[in-house]
C-alpha atoms as a PDB file:
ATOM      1  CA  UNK A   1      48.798  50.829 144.584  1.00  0.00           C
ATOM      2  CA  UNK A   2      45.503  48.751 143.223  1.00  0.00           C
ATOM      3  CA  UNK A   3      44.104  46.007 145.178  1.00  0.00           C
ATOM      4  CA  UNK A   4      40.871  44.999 146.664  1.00  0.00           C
ATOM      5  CA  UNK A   5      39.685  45.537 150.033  1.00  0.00           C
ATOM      6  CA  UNK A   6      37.177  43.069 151.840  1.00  0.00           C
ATOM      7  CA  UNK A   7      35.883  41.695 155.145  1.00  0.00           C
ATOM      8  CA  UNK A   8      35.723  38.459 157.159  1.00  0.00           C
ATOM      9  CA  UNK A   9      32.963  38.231 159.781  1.00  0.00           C
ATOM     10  CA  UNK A  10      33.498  35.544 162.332  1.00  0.00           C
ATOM     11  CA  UNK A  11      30.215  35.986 163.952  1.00  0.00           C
ATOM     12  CA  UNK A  12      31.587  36.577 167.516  1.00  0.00           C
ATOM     13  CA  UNK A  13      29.119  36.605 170.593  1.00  0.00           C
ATOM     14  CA  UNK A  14      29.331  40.102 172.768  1.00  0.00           C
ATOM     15  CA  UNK A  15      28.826  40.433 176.453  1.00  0.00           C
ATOM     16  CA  UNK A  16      25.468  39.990 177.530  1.00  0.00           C
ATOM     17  CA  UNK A  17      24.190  38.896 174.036  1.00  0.00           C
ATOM     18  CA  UNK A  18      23.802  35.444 172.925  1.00  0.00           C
ATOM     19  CA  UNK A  19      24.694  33.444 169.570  1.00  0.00           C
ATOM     20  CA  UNK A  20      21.600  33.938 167.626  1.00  0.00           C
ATOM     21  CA  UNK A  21      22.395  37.599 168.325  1.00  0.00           C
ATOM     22  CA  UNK A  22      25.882  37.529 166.965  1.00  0.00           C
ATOM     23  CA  UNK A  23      24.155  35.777 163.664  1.00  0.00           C
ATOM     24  CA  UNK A  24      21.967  38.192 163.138  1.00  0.00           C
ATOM     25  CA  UNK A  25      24.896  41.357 163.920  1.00  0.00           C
ATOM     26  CA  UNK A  26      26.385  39.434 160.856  1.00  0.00           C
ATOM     27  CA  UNK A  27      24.220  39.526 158.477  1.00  0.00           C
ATOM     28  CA  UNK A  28      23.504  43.228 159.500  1.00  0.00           C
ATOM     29  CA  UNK A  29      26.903  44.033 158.913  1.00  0.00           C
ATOM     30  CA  UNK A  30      26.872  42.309 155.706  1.00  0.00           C
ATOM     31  CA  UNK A  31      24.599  45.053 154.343  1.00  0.00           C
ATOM     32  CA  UNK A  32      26.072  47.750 155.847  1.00  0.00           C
ATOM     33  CA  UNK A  33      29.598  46.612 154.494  1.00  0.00           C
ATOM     34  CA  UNK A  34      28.410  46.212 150.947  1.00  0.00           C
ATOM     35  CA  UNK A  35      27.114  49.872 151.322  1.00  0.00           C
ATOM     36  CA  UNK A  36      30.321  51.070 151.863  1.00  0.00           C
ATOM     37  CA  UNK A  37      31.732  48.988 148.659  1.00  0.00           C
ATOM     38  CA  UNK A  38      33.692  46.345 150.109  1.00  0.00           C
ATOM     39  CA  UNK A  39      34.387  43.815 147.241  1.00  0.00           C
ATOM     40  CA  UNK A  40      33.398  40.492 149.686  1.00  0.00           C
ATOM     41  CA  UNK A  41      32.306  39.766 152.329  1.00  0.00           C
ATOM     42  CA  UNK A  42      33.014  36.124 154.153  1.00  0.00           C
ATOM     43  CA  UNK A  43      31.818  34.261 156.899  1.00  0.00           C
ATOM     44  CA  UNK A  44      34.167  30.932 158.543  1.00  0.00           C
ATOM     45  CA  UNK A  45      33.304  28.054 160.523  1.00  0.00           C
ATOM     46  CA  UNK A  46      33.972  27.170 163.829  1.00  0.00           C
ATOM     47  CA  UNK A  47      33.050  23.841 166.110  1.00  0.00           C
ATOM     48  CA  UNK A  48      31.848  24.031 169.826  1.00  0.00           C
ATOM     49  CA  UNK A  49      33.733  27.368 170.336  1.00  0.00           C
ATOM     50  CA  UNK A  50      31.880  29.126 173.380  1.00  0.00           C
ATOM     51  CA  UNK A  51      31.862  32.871 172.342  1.00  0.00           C
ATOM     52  CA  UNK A  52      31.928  32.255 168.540  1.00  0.00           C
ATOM     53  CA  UNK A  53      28.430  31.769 166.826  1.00  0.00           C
ATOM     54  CA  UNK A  54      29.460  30.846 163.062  1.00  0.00           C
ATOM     55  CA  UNK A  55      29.356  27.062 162.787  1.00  0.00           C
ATOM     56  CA  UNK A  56      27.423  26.526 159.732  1.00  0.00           C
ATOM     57  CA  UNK A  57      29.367  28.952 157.178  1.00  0.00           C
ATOM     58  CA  UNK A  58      27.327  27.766 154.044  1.00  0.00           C
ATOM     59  CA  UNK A  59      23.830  28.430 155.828  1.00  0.00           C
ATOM     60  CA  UNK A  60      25.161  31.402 157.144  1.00  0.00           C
ATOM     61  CA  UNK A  61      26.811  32.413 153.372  1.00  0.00           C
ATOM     62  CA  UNK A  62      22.852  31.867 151.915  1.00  0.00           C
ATOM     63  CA  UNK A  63      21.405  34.426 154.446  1.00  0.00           C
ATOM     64  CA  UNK A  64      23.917  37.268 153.745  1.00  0.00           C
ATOM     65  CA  UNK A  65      23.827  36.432 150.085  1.00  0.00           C
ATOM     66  CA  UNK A  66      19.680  36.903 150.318  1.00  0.00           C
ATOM     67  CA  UNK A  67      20.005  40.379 151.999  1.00  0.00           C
ATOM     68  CA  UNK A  68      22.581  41.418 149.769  1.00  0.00           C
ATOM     69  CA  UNK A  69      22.791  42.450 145.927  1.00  0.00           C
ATOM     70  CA  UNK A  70      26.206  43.123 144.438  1.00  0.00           C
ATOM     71  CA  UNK A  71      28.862  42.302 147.160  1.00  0.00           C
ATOM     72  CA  UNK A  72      30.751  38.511 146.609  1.00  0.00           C
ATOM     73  CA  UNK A  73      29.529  36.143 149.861  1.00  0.00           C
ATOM     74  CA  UNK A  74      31.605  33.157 150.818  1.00  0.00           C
ATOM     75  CA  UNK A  75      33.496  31.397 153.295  1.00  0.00           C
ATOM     76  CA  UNK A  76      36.864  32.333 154.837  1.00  0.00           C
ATOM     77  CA  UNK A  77      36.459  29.163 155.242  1.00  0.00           C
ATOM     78  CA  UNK A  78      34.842  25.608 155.073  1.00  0.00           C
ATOM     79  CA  UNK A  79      36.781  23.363 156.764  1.00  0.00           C
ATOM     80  CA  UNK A  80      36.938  20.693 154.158  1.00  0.00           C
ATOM     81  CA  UNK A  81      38.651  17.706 156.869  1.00  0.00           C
ATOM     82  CA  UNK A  82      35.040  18.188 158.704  1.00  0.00           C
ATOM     83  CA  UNK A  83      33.140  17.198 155.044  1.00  0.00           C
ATOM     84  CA  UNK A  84      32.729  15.245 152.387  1.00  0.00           C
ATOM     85  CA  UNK A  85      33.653  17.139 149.024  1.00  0.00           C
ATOM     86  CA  UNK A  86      30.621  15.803 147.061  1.00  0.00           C
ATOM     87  CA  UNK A  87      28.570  17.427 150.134  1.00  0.00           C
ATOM     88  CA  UNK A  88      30.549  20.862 149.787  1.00  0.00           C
ATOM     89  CA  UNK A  89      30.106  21.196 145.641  1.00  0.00           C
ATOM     90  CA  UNK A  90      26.567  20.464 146.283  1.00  0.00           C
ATOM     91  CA  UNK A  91      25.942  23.167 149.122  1.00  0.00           C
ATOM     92  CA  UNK A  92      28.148  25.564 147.028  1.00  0.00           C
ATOM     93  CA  UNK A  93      26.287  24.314 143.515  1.00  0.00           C
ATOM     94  CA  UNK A  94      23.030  25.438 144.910  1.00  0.00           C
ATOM     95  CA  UNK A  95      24.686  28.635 146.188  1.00  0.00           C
ATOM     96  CA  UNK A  96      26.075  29.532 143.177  1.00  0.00           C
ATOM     97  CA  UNK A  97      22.470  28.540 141.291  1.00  0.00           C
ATOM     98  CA  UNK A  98      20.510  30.828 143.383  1.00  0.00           C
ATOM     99  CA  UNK A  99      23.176  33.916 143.377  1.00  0.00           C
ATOM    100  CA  UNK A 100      24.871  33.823 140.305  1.00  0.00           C
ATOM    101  CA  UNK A 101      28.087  35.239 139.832  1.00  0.00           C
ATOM    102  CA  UNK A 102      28.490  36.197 143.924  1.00  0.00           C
ATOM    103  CA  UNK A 103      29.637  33.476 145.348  1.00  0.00           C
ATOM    104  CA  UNK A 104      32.937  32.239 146.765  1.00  0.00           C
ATOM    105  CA  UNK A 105      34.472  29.169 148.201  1.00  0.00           C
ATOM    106  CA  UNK A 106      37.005  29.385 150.745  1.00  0.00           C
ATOM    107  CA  UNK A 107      38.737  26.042 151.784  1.00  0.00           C
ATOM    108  CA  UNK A 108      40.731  25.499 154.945  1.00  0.00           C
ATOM    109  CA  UNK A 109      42.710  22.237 156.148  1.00  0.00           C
ATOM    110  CA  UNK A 110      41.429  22.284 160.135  1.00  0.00           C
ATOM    111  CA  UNK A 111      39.328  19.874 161.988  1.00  0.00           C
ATOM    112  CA  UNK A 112      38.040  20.459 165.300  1.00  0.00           C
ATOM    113  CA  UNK A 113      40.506  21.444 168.503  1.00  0.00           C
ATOM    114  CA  UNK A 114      39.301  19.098 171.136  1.00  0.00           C
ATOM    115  CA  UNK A 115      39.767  15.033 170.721  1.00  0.00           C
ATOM    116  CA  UNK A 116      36.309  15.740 171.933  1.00  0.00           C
ATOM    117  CA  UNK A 117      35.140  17.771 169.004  1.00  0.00           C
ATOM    118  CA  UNK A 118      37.059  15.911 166.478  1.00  0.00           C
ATOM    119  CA  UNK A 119      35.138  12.345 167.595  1.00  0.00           C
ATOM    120  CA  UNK A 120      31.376  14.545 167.011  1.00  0.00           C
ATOM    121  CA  UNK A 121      32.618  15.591 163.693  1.00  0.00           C
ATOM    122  CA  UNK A 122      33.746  11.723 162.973  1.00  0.00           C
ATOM    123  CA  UNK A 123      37.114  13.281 162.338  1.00  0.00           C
ATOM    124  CA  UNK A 124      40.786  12.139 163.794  1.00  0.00           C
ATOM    125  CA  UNK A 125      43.752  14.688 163.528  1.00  0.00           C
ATOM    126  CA  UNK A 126      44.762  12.602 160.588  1.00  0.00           C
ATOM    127  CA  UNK A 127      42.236  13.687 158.065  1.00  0.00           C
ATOM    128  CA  UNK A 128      43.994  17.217 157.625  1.00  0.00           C
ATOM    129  CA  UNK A 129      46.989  15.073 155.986  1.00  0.00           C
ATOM    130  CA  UNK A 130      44.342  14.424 153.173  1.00  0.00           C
ATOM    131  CA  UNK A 131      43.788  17.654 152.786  1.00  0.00           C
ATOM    132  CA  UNK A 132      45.167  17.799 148.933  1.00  0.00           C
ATOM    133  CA  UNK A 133      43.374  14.928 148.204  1.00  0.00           C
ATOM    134  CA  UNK A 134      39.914  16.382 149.020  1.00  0.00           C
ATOM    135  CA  UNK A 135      40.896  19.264 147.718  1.00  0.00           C
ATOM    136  CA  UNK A 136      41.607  17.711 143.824  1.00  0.00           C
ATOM    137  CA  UNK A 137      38.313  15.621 144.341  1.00  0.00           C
ATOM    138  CA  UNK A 138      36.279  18.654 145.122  1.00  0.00           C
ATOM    139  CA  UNK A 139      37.609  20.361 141.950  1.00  0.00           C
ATOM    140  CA  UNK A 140      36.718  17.460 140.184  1.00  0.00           C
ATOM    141  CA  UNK A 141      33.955  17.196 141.174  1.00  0.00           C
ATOM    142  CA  UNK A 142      33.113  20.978 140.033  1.00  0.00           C
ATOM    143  CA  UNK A 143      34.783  19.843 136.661  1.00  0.00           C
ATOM    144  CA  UNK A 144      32.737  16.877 136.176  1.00  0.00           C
ATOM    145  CA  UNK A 145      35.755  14.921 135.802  1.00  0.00           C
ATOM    146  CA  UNK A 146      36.357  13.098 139.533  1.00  0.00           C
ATOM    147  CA  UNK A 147      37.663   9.535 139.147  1.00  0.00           C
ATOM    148  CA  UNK A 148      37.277   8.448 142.958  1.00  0.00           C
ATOM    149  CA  UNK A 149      33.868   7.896 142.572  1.00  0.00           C
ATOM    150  CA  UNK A 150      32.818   6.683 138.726  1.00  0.00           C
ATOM    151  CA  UNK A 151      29.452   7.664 138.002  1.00  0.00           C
ATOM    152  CA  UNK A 152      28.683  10.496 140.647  1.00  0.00           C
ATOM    153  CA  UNK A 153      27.899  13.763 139.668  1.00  0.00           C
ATOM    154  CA  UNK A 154      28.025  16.813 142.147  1.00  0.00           C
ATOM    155  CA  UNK A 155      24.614  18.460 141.109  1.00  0.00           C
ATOM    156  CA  UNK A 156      24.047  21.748 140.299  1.00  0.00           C
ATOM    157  CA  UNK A 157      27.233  21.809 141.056  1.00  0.00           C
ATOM    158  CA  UNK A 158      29.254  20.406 138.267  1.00  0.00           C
ATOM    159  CA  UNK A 159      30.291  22.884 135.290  1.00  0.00           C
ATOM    160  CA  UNK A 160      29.968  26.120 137.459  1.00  0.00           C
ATOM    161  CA  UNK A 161      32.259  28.353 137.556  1.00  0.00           C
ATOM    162  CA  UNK A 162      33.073  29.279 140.982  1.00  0.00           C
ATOM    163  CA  UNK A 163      35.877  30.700 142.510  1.00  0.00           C
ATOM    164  CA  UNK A 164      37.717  28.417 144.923  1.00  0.00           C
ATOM    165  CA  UNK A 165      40.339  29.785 147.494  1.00  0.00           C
ATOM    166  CA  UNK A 166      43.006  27.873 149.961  1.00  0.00           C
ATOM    167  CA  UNK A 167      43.220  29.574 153.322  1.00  0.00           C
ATOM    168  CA  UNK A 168      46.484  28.384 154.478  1.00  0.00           C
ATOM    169  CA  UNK A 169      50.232  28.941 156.034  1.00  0.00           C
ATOM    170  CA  UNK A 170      53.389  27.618 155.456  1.00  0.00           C
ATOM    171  CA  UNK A 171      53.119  24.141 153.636  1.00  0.00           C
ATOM    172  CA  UNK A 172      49.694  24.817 152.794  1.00  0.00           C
ATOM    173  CA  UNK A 173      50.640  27.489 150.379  1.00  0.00           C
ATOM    174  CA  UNK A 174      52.660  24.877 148.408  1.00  0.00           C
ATOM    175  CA  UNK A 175      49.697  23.711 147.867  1.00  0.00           C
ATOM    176  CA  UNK A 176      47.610  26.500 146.708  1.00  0.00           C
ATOM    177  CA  UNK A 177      50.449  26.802 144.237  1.00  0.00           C
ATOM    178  CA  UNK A 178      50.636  23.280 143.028  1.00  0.00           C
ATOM    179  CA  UNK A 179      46.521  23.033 142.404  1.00  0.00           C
ATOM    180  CA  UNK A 180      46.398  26.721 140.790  1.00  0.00           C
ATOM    181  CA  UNK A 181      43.888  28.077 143.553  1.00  0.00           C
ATOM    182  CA  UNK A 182      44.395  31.914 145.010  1.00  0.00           C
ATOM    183  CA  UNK A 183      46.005  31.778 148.100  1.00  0.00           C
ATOM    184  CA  UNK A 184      44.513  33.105 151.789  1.00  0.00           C
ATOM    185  CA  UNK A 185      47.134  34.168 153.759  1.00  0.00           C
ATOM    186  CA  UNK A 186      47.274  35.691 157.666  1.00  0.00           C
ATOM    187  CA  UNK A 187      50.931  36.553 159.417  1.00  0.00           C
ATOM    188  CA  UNK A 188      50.116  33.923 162.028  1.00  0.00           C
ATOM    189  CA  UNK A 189      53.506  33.302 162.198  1.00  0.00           C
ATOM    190  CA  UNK A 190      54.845  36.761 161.767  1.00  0.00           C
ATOM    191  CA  UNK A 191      55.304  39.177 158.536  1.00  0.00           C
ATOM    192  CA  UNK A 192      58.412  37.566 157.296  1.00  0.00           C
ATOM    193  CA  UNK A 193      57.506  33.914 157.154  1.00  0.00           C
ATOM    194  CA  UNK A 194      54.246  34.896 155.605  1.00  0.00           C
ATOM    195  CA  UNK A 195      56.288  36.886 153.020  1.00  0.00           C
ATOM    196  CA  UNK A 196      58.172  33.845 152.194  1.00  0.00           C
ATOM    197  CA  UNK A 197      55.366  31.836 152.015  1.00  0.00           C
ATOM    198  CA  UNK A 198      53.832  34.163 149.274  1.00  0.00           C
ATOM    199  CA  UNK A 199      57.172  33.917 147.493  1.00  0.00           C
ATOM    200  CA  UNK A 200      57.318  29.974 147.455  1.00  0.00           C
ATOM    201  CA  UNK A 201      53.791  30.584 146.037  1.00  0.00           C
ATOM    202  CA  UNK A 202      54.160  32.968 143.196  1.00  0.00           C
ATOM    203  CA  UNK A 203      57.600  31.134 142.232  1.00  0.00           C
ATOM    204  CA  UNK A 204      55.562  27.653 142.125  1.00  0.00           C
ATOM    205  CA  UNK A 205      52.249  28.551 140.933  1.00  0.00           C
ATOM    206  CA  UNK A 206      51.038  26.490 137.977  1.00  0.00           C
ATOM    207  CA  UNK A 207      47.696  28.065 136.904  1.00  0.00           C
ATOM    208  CA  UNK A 208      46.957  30.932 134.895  1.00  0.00           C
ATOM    209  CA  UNK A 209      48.135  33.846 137.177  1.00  0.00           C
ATOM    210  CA  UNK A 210      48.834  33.442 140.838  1.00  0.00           C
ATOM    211  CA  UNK A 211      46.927  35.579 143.545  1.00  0.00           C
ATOM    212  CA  UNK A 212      47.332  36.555 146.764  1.00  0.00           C
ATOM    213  CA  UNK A 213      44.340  37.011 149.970  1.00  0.00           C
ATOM    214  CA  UNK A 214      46.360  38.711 152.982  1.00  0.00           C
ATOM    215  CA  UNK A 215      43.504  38.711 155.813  1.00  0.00           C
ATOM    216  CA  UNK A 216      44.610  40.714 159.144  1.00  0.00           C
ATOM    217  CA  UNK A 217      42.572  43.086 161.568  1.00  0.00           C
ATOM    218  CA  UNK A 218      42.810  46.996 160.682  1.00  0.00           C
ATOM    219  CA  UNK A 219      41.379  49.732 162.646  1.00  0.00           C
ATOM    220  CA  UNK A 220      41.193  53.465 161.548  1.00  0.00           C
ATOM    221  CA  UNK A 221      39.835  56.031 164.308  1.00  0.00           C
ATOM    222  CA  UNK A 222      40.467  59.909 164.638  1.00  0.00           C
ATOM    223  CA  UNK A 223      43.800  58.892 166.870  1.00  0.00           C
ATOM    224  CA  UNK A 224      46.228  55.630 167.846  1.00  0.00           C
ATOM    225  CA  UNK A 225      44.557  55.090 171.035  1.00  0.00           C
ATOM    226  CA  UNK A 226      40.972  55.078 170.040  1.00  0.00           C
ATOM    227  CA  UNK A 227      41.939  52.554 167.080  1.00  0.00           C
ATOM    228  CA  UNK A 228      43.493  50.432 169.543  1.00  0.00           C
ATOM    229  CA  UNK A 229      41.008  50.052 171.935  1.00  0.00           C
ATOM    230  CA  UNK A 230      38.923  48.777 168.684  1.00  0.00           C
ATOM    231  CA  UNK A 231      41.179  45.918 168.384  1.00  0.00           C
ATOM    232  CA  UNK A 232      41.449  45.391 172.088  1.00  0.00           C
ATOM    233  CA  UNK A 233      38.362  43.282 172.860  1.00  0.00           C
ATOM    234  CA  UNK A 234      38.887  40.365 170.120  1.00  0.00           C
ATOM    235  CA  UNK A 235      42.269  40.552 171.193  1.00  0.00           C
ATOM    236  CA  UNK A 236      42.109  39.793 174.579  1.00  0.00           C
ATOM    237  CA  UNK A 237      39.431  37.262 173.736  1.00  0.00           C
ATOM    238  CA  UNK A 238      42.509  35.235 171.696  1.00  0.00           C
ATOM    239  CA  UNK A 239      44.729  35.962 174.761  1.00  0.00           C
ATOM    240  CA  UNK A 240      42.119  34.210 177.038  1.00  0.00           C
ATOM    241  CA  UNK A 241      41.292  31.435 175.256  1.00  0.00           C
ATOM    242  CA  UNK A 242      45.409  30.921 175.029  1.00  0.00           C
ATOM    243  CA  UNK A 243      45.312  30.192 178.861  1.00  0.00           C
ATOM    244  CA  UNK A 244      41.932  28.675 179.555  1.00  0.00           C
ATOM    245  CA  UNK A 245      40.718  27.136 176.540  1.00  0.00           C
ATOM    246  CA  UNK A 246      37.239  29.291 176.159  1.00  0.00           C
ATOM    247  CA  UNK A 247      36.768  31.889 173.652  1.00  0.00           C
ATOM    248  CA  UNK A 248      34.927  34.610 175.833  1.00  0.00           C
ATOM    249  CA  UNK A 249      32.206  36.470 174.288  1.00  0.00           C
ATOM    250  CA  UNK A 250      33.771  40.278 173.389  1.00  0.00           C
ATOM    251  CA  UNK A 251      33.388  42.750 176.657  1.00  0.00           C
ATOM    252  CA  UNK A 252      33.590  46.422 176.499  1.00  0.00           C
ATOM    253  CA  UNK A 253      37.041  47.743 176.671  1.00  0.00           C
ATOM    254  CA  UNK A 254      37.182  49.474 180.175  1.00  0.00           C
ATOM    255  CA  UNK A 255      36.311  46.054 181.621  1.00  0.00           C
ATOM    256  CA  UNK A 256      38.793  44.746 179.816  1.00  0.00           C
ATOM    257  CA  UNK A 257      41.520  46.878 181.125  1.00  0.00           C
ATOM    258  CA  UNK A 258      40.636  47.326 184.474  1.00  0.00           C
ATOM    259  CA  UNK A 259      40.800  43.064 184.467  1.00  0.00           C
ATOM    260  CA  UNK A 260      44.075  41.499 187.032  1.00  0.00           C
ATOM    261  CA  UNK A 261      46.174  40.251 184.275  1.00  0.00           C
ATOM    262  CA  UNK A 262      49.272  38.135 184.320  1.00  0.00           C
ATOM    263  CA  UNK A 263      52.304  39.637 183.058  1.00  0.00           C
ATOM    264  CA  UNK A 264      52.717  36.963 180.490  1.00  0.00           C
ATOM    265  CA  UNK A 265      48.596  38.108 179.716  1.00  0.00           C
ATOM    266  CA  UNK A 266      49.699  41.517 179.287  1.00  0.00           C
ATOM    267  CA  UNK A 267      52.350  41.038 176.916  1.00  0.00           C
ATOM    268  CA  UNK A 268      50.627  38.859 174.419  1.00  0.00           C
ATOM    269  CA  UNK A 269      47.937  41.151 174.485  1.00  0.00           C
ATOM    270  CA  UNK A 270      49.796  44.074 173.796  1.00  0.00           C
ATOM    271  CA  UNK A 271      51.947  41.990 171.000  1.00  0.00           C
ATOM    272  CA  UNK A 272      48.564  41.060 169.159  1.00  0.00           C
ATOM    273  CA  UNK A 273      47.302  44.710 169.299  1.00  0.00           C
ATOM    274  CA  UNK A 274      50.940  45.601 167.999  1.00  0.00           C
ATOM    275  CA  UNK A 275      51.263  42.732 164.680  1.00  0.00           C
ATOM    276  CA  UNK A 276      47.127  44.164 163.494  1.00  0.00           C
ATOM    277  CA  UNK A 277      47.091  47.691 161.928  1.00  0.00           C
ATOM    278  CA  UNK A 278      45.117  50.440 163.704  1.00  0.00           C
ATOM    279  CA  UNK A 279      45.625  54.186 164.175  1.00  0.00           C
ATOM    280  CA  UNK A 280      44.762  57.291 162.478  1.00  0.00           C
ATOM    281  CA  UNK A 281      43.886  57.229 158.625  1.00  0.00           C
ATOM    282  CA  UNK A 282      47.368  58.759 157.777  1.00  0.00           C
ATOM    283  CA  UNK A 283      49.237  55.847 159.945  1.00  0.00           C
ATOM    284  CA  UNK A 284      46.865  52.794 158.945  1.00  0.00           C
ATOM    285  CA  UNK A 285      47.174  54.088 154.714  1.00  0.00           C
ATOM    286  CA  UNK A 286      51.206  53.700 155.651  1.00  0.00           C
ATOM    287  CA  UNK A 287      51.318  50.412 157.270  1.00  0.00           C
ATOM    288  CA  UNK A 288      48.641  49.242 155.078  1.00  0.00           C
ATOM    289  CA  UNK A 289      50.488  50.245 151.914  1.00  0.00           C
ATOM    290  CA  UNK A 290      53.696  49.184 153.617  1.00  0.00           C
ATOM    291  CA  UNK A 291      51.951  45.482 153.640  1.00  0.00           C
ATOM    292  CA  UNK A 292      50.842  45.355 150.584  1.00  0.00           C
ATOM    293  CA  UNK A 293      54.550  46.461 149.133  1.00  0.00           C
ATOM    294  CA  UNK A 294      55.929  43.564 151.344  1.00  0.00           C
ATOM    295  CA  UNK A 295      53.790  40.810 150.222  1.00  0.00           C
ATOM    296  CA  UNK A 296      52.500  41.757 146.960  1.00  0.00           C
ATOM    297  CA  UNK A 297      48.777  41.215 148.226  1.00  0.00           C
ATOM    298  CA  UNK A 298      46.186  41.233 145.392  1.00  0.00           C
ATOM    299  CA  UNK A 299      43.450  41.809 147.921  1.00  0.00           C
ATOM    300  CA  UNK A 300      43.559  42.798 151.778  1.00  0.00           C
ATOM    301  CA  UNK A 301      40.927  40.848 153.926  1.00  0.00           C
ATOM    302  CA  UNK A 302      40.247  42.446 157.404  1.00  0.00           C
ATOM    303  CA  UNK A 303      39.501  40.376 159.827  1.00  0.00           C
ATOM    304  CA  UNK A 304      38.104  43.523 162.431  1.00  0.00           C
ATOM    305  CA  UNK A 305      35.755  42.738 165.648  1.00  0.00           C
ATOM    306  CA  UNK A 306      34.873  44.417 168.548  1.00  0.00           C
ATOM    307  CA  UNK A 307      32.609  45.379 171.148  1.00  0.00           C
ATOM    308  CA  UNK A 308      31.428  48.218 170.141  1.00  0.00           C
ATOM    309  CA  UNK A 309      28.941  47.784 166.734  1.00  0.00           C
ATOM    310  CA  UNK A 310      28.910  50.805 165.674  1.00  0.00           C
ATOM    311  CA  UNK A 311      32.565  51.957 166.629  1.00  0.00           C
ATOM    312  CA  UNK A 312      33.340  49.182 163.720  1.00  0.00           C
ATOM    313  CA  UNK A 313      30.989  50.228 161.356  1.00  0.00           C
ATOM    314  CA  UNK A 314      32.459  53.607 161.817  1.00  0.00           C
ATOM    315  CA  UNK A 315      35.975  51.897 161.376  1.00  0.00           C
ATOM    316  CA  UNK A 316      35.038  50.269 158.117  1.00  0.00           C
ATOM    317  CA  UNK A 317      33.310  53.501 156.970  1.00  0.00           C
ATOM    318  CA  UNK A 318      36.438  55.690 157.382  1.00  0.00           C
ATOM    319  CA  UNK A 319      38.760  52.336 155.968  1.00  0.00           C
ATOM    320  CA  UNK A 320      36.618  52.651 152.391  1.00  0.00           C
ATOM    321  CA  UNK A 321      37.069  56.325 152.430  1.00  0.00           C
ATOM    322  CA  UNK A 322      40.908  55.615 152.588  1.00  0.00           C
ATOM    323  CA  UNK A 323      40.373  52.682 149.785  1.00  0.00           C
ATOM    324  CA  UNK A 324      38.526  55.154 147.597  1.00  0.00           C
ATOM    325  CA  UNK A 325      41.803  57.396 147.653  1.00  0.00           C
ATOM    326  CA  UNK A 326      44.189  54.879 147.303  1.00  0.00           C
ATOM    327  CA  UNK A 327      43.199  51.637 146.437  1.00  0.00           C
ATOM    328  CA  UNK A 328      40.213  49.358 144.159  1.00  0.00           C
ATOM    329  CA  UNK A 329      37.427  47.732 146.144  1.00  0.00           C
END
């Protein structure tokens, strides 16, 4: 097997640490991940999300580009509903201008969760149907030729060659196919209807050569239990925010498990911890390569947070050693 491994970084807040915090731990990481070889490394963007610091994924994308020197930087992804495309190819024009040949743009189709959120972004839960739309405006606008709008040019934007990738699920990977763009894709809905997906994909692609971004959390530690309690805090941070509506910030493991939970709190916790990969190296290279021989994945994008900073690194450390064995970062 050959494929590329690489990271997303959602710039999560930990107990007892605030947001600025969690930005900087990010752009920390960012070096320590490209010492280790990782191929990119991405940052996304979230709105009003107690818990989660990265809001701003271009700004965030320029400072782990500036402390950086070969790795790709990018954005798993800009949520293009919240922006106007001439506005993105700008931002990612002068990205690409002052770190040639690094950067990447990754383009997803949400808008804020709240009614509330939506109204400060000056978005409705419409403008995700116009998704395609902005998408083929932005990419003509990167082309230099964008009818909507005769006689604007997206500068330093237009004529770069950038790389531009659809984060998506389901419909949205019709998409991906029908504009030529690689495809993003997380088992959100479960292994087999992201398999599918990836099928309709590669059987309607009409670009050059179709590609495939499978992004999921992986966890390698000396044995199963160790790896899992890695994937345990972001975990229950999704199962939280399921039944109150907050993203916590990530708390150490113990206090996690010594917590009162519900038995319905319990089981999609354990089910989360179950559908990510984590265990020893010999178990994670198996259900790794077992993934990859499923979907066909190009490149593997892990997804991995936790409490514990330098349990992670250690994770990602002994992840690359695997890759260098196996697989092409």
């Amino acid at each position: 097997m050959t494929f590329r491994i690489s990271v997303l970084d959602r710039s999560p807040a930990r107990r007892g640490q605030g947001s600025a915090q969690a930005l900087r731990d990010t752009v920390a990481f960012a070096r320590e991940i490209e010492a280790l070889g990782y191929h990119r490394f991405w940052v996304s963007e979230h709105h009003s999300v107690p818990g989660v610091a990265g809001s701003a994924p271009t700004v965030l994308a320029a400072a782990v580009a500036s402390v950086t020197s070969r790795i790709r930087v990018g954005t798993g992804g800009v949520m293009l509903p919240n922006h106007r495309p001439l506005v993105v190819a700008e931002q990612f024009g002068v990205l690409e201008s002052l770190f040639p040949g690094r950067i990447d743009l990754g383009l997803g189709r949400s808008v804020g969760f709240t009614d509330g959120v939506r109204r400060a972004l000056g978005q409705g839960r419409e403008a995700a149907a116009d998704f395609g739309a902005q998408v083929r405006e932005l990419l003509g606008f990167f082309r230099g030729d964008q009818t909507t709008y005769p006689g604007v040019h997206a500068i330093p934007a237009e004529g770069l060659d950038l790389p531009v990738f659809l984060l998506a699920t389901g419909a949205g990977a019709d998409l991906a196919a029908e504009v030529g763009l690689p495809l993003v894709i997380a088992p959100a809905r479960g292994e087999r209807a992201m398999a599918e997906a990836i099928r309709r994909y590669r059987d309607r692609f009409t670009g050059a050569e179709p590609y495939v971004v499978v992004s999921t959390a992986v966890a390698v530690a000396d044995t199963t239990e160790a790896a899992r309690r890695l994937l345990v805090p972001e975990a229950w941070s999704t199962v939280y925010s399921r039944s109150h509506g907050v993203f916590p910030p990530l708390a150490p493991v113990d206090e996690i498990m010594a917590l009162t939970m519900t038995d319905r709190e319990r089981g999609r916790l354990d089910d989360i911890v179950a559908t990510q990969i984590g265990g020893t190296p010999a178990e994670v290279t198996d259900r790794l390569g077992a993934l990859v021989e499923t979907t066909g994945a190009d490149e593997v994008l892990v997804s991995t947070s936790t409490y514990d900073q330098a349990a992670r690194v250690e994770s990602f450390a002994a992840l690359a050693e695997l890759a260098a064995s196996a697989v092409s970062v």
